[in-house]
C-alpha atoms as a PDB file:
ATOM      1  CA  UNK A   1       0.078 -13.605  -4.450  1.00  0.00           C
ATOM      2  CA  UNK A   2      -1.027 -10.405  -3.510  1.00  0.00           C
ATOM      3  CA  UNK A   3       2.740  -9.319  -3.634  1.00  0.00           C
ATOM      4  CA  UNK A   4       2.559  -9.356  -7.554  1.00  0.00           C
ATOM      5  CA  UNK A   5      -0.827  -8.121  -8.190  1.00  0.00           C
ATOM      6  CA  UNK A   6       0.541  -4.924  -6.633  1.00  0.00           C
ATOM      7  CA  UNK A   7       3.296  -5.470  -8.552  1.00  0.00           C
ATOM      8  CA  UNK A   8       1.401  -5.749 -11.746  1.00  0.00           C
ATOM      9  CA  UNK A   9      -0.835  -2.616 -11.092  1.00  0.00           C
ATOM     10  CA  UNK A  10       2.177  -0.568 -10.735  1.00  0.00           C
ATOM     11  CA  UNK A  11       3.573  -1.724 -14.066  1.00  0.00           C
ATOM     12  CA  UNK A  12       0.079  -0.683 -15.702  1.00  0.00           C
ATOM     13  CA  UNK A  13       0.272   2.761 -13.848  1.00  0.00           C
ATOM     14  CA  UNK A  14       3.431   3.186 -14.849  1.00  0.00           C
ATOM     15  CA  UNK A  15       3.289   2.459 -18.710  1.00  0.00           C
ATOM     16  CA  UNK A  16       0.053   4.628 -18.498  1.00  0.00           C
ATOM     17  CA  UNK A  17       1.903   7.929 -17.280  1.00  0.00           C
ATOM     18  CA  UNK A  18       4.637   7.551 -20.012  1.00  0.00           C
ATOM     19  CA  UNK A  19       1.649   7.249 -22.847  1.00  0.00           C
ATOM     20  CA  UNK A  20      -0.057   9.658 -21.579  1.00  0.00           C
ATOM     21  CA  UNK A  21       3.110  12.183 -21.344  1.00  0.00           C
ATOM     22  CA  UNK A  22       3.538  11.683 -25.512  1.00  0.00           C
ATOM     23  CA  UNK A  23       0.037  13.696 -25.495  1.00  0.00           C
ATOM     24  CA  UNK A  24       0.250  17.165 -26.396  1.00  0.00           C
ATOM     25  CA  UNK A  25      -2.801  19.099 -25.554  1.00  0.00           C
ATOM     26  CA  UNK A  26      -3.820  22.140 -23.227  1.00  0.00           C
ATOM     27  CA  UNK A  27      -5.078  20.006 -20.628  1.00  0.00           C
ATOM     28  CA  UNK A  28      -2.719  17.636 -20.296  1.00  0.00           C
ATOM     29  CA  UNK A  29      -0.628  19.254 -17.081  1.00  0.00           C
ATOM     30  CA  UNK A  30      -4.053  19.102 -15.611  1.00  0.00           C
ATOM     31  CA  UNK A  31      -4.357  15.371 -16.259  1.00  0.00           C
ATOM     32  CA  UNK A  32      -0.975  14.360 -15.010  1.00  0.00           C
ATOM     33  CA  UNK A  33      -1.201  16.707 -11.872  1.00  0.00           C
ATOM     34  CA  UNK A  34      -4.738  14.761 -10.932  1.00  0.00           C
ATOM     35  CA  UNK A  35      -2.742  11.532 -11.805  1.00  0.00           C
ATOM     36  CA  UNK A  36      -0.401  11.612  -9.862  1.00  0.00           C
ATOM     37  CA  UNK A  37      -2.381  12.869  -6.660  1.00  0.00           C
ATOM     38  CA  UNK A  38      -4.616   9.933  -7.176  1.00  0.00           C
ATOM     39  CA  UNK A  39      -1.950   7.726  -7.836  1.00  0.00           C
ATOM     40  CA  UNK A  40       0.055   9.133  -4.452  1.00  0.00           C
ATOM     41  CA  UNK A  41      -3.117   8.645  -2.906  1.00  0.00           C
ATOM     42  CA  UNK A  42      -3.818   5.060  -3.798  1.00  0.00           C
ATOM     43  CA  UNK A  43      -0.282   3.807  -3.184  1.00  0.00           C
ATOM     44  CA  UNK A  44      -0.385   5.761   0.509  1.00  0.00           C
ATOM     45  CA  UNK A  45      -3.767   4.124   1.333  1.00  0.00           C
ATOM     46  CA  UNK A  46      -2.447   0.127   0.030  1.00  0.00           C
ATOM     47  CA  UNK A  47       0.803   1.423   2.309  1.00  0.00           C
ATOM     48  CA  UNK A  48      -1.058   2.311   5.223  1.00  0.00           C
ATOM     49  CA  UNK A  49      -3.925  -0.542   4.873  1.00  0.00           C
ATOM     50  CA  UNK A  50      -1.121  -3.423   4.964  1.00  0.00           C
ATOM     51  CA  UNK A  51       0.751  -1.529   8.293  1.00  0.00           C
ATOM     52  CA  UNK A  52      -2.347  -1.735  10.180  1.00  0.00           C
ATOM     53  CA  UNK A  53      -2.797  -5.165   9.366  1.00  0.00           C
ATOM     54  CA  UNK A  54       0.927  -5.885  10.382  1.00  0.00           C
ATOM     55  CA  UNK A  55       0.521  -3.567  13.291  1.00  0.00           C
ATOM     56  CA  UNK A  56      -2.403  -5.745  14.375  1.00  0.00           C
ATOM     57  CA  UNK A  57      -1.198  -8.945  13.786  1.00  0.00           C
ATOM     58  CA  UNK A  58       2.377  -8.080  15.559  1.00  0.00           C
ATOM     59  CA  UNK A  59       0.238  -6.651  18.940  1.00  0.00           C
ATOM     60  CA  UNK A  60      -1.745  -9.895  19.157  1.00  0.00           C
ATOM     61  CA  UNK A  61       0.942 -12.400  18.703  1.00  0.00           C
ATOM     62  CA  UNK A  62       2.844  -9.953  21.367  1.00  0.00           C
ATOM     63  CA  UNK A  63      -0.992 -10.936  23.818  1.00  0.00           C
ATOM     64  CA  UNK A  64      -0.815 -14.299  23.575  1.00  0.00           C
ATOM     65  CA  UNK A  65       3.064 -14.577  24.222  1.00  0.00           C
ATOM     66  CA  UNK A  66       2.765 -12.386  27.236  1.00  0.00           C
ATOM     67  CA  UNK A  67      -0.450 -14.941  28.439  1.00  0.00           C
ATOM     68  CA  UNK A  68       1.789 -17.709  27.671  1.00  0.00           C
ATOM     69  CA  UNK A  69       5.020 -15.877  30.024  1.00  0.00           C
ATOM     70  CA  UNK A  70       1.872 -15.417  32.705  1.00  0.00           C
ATOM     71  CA  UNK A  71       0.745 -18.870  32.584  1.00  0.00           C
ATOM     72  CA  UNK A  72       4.329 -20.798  32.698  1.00  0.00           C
ATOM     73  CA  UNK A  73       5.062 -18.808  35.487  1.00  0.00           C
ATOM     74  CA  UNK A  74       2.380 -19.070  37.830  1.00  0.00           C
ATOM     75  CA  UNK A  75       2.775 -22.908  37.453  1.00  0.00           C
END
């Protein structure tokens, strides 16, 4: 589920940046400069945010397997 919102929110960005590049007005190199550091930074932080999670999850399930190795062997 969460899969395709991303999904969907990069479509939106997307279609967004090629409307907005049919503008033609003095300020718009300083719009789409801002736009896409925002954007870079919003995909970097969703990136980074679900690799710690993973990160987490992958060094607890590696805890409990090595209390489960410590516990079949000291039987």
């Amino acid at each position: 589920m969460r899969k395709n919102q991303i999904g969907k929110r990069h479509v939106i960005l997307l279609s967004f940046s090629i409307d907005n590049s049919l503008l033609d007005s003095s300020w718009d190199w300083y719009f789409d400069f801002y736009f896409c550091i925002s954007a870079y930074v919003f995909f970097f932080l969703s990136f980074w945010i679900r690799n710690r999670e993973t990160l987490r999850k992958a060094i607890q399930a590696q805890k409990t397997l090595d209390q489960e190795k410590k516990s079949i062997l000291s039987q």
